[in-house]
PDB file of N, CA and C in Angstrom:
ATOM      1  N   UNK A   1       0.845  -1.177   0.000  1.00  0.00           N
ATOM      2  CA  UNK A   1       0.000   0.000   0.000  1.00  0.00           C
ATOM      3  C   UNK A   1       0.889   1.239   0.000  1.00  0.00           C
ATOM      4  N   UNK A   2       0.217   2.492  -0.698  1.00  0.00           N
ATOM      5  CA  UNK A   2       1.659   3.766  -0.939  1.00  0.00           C
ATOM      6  C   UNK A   2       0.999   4.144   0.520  1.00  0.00           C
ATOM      7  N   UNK A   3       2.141   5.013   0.610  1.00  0.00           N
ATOM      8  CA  UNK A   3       2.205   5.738   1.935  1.00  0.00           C
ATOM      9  C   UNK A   3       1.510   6.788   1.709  1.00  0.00           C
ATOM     10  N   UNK A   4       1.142   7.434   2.826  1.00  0.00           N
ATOM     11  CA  UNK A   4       0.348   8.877   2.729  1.00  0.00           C
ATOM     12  C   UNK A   4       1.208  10.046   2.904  1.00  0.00           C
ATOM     13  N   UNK A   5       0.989  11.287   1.949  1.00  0.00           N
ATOM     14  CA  UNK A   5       1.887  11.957   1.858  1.00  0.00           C
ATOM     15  C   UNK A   5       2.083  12.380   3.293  1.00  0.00           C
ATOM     16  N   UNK A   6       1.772  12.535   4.120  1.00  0.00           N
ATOM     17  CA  UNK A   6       2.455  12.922   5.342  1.00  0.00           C
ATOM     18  C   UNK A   6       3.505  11.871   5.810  1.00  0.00           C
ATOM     19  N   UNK A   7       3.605  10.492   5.268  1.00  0.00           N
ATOM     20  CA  UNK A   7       4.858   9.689   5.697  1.00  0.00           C
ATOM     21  C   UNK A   7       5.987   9.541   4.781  1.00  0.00           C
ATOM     22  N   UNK A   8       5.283  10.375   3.481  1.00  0.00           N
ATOM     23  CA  UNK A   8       6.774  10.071   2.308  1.00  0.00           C
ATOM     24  C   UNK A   8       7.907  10.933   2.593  1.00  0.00           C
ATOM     25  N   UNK A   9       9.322  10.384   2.563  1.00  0.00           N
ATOM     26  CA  UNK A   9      10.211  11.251   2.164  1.00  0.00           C
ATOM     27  C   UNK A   9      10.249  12.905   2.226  1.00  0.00           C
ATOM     28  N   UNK A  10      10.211  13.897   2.350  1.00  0.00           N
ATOM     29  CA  UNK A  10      10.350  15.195   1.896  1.00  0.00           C
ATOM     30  C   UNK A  10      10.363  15.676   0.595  1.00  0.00           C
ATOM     31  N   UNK A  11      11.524  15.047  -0.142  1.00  0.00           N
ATOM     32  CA  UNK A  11      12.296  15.028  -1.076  1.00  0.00           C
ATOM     33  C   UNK A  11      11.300  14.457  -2.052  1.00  0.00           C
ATOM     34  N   UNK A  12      10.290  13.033  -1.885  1.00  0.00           N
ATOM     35  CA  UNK A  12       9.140  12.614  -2.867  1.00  0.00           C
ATOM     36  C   UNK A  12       8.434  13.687  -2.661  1.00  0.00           C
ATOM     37  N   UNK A  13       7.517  14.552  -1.601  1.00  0.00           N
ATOM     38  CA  UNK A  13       6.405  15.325  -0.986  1.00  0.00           C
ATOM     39  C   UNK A  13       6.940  16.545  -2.144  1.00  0.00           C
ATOM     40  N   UNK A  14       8.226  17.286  -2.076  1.00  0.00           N
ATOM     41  CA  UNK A  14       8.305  18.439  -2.974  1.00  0.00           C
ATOM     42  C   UNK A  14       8.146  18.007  -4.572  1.00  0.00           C
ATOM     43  N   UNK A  15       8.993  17.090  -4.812  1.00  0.00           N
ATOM     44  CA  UNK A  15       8.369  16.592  -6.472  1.00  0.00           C
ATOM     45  C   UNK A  15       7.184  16.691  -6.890  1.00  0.00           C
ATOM     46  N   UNK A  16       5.839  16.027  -5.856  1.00  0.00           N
ATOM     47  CA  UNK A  16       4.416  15.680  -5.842  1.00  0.00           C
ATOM     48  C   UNK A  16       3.912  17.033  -6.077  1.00  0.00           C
ATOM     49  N   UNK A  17       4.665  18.410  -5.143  1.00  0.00           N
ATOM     50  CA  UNK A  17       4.011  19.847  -4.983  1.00  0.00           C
ATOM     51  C   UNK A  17       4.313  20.035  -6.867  1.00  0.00           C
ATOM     52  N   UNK A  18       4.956  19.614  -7.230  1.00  0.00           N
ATOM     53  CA  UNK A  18       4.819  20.164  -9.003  1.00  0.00           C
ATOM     54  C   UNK A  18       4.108  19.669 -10.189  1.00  0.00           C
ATOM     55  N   UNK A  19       3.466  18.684  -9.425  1.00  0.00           N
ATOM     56  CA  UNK A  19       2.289  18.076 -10.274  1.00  0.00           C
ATOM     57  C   UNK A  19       0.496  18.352  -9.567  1.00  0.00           C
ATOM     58  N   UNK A  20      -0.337  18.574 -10.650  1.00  0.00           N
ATOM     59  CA  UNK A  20      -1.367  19.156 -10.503  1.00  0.00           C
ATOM     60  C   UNK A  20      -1.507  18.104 -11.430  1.00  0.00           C
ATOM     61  N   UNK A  21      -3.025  17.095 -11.027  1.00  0.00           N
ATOM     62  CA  UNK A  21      -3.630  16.537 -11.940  1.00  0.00           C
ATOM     63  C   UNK A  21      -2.996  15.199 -12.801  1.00  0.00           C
ATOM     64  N   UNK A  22      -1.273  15.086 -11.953  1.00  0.00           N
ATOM     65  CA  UNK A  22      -0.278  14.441 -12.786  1.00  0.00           C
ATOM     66  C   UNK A  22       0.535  14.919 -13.591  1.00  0.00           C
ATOM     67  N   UNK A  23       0.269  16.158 -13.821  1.00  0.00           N
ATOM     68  CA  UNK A  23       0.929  16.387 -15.106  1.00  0.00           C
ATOM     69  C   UNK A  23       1.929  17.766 -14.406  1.00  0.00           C
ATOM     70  N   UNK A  24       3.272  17.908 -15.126  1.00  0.00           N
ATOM     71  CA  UNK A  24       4.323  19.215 -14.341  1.00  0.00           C
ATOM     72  C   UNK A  24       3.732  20.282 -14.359  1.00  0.00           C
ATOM     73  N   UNK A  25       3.486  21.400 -13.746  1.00  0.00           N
ATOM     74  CA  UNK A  25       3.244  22.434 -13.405  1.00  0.00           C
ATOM     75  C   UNK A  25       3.572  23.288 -14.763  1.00  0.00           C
ATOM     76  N   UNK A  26       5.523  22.782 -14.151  1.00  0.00           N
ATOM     77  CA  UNK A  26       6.176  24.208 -15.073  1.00  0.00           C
ATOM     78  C   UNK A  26       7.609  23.215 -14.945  1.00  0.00           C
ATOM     79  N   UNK A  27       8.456  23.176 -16.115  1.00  0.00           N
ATOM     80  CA  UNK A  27       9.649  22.424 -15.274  1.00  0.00           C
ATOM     81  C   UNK A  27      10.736  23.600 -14.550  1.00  0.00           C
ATOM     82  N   UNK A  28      10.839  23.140 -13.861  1.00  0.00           N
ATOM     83  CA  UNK A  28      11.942  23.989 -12.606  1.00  0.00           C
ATOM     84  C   UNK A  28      13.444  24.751 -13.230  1.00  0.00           C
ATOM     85  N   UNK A  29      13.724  25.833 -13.039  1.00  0.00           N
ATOM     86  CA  UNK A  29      14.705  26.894 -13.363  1.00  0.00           C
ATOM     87  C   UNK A  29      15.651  26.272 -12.892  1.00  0.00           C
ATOM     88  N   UNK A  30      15.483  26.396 -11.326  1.00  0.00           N
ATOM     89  CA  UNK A  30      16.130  25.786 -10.580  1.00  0.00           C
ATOM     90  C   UNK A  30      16.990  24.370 -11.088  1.00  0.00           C
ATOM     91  N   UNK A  31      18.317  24.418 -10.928  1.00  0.00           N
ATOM     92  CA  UNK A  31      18.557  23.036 -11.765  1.00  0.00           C
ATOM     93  C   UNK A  31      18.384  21.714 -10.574  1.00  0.00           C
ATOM     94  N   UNK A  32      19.060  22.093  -9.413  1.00  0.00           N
ATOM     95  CA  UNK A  32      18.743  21.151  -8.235  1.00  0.00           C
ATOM     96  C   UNK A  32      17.173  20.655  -8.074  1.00  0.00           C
ATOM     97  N   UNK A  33      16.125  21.523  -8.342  1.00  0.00           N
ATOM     98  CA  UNK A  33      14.691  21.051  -8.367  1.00  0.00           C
ATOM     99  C   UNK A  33      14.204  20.643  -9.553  1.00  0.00           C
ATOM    100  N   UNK A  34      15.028  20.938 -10.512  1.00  0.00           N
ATOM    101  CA  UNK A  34      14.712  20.298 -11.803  1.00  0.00           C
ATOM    102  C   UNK A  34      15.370  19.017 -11.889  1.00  0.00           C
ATOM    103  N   UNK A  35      16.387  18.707 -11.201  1.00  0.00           N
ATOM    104  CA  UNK A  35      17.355  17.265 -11.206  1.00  0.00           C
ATOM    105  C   UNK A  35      15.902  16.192 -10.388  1.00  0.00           C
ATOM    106  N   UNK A  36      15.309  17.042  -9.544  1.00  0.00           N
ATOM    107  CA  UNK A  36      14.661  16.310  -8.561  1.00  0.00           C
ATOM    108  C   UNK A  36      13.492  15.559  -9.860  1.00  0.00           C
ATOM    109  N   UNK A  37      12.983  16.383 -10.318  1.00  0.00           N
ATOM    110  CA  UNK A  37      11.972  16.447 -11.118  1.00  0.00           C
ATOM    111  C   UNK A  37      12.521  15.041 -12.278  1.00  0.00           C
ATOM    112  N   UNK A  38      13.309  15.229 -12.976  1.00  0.00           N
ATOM    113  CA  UNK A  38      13.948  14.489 -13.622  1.00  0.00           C
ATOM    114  C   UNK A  38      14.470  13.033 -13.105  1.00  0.00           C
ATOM    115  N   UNK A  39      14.630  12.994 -11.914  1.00  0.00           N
ATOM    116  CA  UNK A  39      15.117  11.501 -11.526  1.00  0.00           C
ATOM    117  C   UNK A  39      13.252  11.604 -11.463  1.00  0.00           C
ATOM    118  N   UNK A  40      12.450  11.421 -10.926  1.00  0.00           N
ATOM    119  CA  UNK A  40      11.176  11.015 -10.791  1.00  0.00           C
ATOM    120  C   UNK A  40      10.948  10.594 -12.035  1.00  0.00           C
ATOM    121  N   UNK A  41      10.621  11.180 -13.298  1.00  0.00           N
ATOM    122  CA  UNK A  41      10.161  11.072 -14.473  1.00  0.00           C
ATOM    123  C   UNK A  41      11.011  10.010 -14.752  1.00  0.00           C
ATOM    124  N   UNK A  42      11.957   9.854 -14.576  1.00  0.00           N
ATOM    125  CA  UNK A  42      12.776   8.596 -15.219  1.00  0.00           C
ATOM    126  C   UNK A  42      12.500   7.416 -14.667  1.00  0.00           C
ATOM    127  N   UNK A  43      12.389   7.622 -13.228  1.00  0.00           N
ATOM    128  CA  UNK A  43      11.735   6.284 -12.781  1.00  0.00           C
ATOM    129  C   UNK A  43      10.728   5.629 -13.081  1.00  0.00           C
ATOM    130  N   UNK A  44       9.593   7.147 -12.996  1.00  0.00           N
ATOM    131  CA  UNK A  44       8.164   6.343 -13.201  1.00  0.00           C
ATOM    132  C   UNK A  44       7.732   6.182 -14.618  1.00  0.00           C
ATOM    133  N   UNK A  45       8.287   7.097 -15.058  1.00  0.00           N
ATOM    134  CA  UNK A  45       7.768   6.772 -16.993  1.00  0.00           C
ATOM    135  C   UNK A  45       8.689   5.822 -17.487  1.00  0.00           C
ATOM    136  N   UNK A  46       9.870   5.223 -17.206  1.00  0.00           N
ATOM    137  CA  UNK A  46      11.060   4.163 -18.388  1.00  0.00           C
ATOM    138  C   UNK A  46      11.523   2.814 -17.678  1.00  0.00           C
ATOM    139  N   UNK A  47      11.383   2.125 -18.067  1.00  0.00           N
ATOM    140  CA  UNK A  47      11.297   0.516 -17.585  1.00  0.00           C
ATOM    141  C   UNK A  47      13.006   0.802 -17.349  1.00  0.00           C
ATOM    142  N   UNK A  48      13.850  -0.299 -16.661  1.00  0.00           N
ATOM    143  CA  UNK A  48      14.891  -0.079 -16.662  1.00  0.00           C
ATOM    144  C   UNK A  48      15.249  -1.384 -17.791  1.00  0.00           C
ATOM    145  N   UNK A  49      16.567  -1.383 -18.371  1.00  0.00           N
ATOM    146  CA  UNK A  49      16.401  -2.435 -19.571  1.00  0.00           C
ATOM    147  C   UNK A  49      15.762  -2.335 -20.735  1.00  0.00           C
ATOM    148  N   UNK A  50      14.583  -1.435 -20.887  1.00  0.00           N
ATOM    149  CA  UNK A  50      13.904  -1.406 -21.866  1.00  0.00           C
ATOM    150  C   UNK A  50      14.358  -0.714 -23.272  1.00  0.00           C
ATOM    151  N   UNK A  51      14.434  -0.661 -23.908  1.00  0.00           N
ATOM    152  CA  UNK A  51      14.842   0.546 -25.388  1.00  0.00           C
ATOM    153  C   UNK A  51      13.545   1.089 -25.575  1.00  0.00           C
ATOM    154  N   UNK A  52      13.705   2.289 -26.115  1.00  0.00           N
ATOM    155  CA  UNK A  52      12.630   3.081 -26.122  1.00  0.00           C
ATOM    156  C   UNK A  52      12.676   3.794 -28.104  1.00  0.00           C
ATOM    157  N   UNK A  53      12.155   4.412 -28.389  1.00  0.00           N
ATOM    158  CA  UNK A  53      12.314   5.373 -30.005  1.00  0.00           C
ATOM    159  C   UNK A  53      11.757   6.291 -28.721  1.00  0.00           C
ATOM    160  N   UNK A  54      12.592   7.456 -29.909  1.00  0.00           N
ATOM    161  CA  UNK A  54      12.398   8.850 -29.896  1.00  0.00           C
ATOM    162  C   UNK A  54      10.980   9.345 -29.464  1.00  0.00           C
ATOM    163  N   UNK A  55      10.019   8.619 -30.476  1.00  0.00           N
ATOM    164  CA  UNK A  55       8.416   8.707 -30.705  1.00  0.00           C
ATOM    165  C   UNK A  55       8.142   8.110 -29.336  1.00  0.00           C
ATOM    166  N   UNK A  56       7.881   7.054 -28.621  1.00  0.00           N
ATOM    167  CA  UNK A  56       8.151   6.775 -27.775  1.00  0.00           C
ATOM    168  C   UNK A  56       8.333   7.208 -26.447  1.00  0.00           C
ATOM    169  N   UNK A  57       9.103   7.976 -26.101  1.00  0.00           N
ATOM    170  CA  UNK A  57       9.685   8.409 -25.191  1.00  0.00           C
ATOM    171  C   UNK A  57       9.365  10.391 -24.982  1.00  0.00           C
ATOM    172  N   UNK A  58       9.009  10.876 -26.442  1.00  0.00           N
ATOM    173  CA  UNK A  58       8.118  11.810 -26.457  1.00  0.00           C
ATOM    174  C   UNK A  58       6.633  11.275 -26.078  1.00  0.00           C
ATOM    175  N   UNK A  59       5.950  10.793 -26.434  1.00  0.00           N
ATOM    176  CA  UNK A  59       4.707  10.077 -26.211  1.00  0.00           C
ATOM    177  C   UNK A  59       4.770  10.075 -24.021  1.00  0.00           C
ATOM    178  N   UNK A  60       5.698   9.480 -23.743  1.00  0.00           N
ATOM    179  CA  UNK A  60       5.846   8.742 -22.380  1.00  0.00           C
ATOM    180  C   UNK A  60       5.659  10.389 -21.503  1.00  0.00           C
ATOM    181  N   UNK A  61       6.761  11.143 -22.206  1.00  0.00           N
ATOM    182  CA  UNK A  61       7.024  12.928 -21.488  1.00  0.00           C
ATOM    183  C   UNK A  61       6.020  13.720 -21.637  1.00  0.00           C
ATOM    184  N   UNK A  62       4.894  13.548 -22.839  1.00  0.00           N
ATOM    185  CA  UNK A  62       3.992  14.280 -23.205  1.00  0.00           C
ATOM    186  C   UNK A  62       3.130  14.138 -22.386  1.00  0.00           C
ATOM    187  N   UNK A  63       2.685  12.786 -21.962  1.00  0.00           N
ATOM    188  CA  UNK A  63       1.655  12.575 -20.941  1.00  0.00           C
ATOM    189  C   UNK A  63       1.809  13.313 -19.387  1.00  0.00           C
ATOM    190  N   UNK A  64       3.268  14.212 -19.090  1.00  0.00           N
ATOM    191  CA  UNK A  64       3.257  15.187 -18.142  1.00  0.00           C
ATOM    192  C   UNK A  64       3.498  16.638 -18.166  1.00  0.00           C
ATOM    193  N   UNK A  65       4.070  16.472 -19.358  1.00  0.00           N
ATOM    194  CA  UNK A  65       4.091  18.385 -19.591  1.00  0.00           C
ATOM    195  C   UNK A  65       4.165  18.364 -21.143  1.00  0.00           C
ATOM    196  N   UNK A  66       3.470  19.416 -21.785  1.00  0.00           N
ATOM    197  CA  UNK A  66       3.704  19.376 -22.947  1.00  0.00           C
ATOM    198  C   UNK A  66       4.959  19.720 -24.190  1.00  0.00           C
ATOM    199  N   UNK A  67       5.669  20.659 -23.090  1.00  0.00           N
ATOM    200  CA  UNK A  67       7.435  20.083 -23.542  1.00  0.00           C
ATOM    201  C   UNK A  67       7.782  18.776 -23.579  1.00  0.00           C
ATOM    202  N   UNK A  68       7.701  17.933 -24.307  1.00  0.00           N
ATOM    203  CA  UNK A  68       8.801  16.620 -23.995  1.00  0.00           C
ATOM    204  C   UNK A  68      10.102  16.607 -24.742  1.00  0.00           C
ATOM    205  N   UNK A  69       9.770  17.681 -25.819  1.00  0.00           N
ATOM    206  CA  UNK A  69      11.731  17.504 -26.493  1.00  0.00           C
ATOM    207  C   UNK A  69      12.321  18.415 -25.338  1.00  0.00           C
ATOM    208  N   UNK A  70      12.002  19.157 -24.110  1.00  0.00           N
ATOM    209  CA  UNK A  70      13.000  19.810 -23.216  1.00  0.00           C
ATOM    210  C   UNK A  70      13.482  19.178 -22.037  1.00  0.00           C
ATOM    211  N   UNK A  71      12.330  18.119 -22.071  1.00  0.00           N
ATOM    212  CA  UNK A  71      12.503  17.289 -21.111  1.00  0.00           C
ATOM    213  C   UNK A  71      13.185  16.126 -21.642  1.00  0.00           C
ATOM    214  N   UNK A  72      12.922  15.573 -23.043  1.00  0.00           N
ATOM    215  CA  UNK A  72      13.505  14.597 -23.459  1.00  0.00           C
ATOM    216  C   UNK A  72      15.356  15.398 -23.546  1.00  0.00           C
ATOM    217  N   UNK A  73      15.657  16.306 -24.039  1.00  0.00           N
ATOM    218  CA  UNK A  73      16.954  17.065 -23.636  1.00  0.00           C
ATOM    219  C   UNK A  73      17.272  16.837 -22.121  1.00  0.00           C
ATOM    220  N   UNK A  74      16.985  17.245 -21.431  1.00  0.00           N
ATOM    221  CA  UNK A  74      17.158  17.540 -20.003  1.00  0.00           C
ATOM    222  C   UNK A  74      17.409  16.287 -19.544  1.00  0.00           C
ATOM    223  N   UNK A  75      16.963  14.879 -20.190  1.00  0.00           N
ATOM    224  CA  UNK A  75      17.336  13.464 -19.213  1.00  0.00           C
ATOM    225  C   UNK A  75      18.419  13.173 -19.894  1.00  0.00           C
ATOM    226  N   UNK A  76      18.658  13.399 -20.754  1.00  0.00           N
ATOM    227  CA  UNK A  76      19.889  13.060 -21.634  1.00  0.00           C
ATOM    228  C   UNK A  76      20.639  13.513 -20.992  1.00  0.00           C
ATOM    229  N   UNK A  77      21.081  15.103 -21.025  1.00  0.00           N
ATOM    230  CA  UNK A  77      22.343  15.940 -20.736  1.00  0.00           C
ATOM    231  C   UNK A  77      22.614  15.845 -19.055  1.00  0.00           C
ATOM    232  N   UNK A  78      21.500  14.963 -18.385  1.00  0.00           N
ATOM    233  CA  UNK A  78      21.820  14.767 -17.092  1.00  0.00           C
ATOM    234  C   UNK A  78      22.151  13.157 -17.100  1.00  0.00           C
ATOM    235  N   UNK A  79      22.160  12.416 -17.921  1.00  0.00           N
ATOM    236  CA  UNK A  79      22.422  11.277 -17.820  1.00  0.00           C
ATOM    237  C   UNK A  79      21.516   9.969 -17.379  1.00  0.00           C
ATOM    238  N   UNK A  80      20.228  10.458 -17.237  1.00  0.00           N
ATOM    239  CA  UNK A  80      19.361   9.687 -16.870  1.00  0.00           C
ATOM    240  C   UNK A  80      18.675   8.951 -17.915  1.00  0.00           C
ATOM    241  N   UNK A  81      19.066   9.146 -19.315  1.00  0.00           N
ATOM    242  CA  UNK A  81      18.228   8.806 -20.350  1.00  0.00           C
ATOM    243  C   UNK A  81      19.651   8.946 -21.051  1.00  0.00           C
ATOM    244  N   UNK A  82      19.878   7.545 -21.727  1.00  0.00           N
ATOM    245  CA  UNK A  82      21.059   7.292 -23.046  1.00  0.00           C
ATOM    246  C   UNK A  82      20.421   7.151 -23.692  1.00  0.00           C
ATOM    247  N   UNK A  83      21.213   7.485 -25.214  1.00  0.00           N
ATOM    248  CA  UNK A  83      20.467   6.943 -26.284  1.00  0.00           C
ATOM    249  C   UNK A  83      21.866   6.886 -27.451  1.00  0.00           C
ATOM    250  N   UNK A  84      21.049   6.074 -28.454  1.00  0.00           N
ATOM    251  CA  UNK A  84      22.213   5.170 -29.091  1.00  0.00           C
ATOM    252  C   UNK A  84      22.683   6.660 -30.046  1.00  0.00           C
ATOM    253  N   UNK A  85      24.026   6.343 -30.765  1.00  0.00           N
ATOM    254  CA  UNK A  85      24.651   7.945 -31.662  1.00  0.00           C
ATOM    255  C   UNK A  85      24.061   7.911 -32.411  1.00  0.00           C
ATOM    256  N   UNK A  86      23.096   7.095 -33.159  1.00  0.00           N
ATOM    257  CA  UNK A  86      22.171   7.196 -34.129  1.00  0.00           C
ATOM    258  C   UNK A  86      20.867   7.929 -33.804  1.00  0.00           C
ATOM    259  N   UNK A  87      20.444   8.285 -32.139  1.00  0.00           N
ATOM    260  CA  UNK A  87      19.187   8.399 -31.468  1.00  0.00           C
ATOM    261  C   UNK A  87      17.997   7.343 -31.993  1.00  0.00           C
ATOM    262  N   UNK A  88      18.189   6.191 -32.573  1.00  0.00           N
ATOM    263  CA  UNK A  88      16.969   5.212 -32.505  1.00  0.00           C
ATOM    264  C   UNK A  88      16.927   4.750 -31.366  1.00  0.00           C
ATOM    265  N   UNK A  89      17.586   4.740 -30.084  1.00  0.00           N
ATOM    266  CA  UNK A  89      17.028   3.821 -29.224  1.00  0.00           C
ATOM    267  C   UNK A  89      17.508   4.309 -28.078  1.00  0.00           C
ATOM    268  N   UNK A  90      16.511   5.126 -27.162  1.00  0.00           N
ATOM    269  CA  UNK A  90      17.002   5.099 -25.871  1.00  0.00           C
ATOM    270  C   UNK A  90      16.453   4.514 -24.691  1.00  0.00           C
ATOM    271  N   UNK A  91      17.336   4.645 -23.220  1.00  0.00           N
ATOM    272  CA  UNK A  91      17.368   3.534 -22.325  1.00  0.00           C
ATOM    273  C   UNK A  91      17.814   4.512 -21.028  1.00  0.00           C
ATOM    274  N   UNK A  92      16.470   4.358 -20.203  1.00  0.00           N
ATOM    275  CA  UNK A  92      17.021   4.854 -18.678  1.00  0.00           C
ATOM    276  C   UNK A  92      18.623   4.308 -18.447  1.00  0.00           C
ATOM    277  N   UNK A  93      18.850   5.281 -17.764  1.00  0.00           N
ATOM    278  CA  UNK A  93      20.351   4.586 -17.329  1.00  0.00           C
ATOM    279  C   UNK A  93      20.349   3.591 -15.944  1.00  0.00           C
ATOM    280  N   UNK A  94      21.240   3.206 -16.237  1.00  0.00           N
ATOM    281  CA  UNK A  94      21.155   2.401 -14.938  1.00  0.00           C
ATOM    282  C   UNK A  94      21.823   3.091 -13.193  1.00  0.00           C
ATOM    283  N   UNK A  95      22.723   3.999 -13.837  1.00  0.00           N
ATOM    284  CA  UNK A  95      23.455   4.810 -12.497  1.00  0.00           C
ATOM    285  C   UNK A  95      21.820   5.478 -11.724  1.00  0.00           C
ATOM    286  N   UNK A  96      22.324   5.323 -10.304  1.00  0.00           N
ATOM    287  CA  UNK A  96      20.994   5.099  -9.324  1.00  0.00           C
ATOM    288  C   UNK A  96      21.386   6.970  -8.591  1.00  0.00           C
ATOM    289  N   UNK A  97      20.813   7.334  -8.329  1.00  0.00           N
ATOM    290  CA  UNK A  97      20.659   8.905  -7.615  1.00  0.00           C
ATOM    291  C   UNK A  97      20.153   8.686  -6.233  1.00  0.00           C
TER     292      UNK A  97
END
């Protein structure tokens, strides 16, 4: 059973404050609250192991904010999201935060 937000983490409780309805608010300026933001999305939207397309993985980001190429940028250049030098196929990373 999930916990109730009064027993989660802090750190889950502020992520949760940027979703309305599920979906991001706004993504965060802030890069430390945007890192926060970004390990979440990677967890809960990308199988670990899995390969993903481009199409794909926009599709997965779209369903929370309607940027997903800034967000699909943003997991990359933080390392949370590889993808092959061709970009057909990307893959949560496996390094853990």
């Amino acid at each position: 059973m999930a916990q109730s937000t009064e027993q989660q983490p802090a750190r889950t409780r502020d992520v949760n404050d940027l979703f309305s309805g599920g979906r991001l608010t706004a993504i965060p300026r802030k890069v430390a609250r945007r890192e926060q933001v970004l390990v979440h999305l990677a967890q809960t939207l990308f199988e670990e192991g899995r390969g993903y397309s481009e199409p794909e993985v926009n599709e997965a980001l779209h369903t929370v904010h309607e940027d997903s190429s800034a967000l699909r940028r943003y997991l990359i250049t933080s390392g949370l999201l590889t993808r092959t030098r061709d970009g057909s196929c990307y893959r949560r990373s496996t390094t853990t935060r």
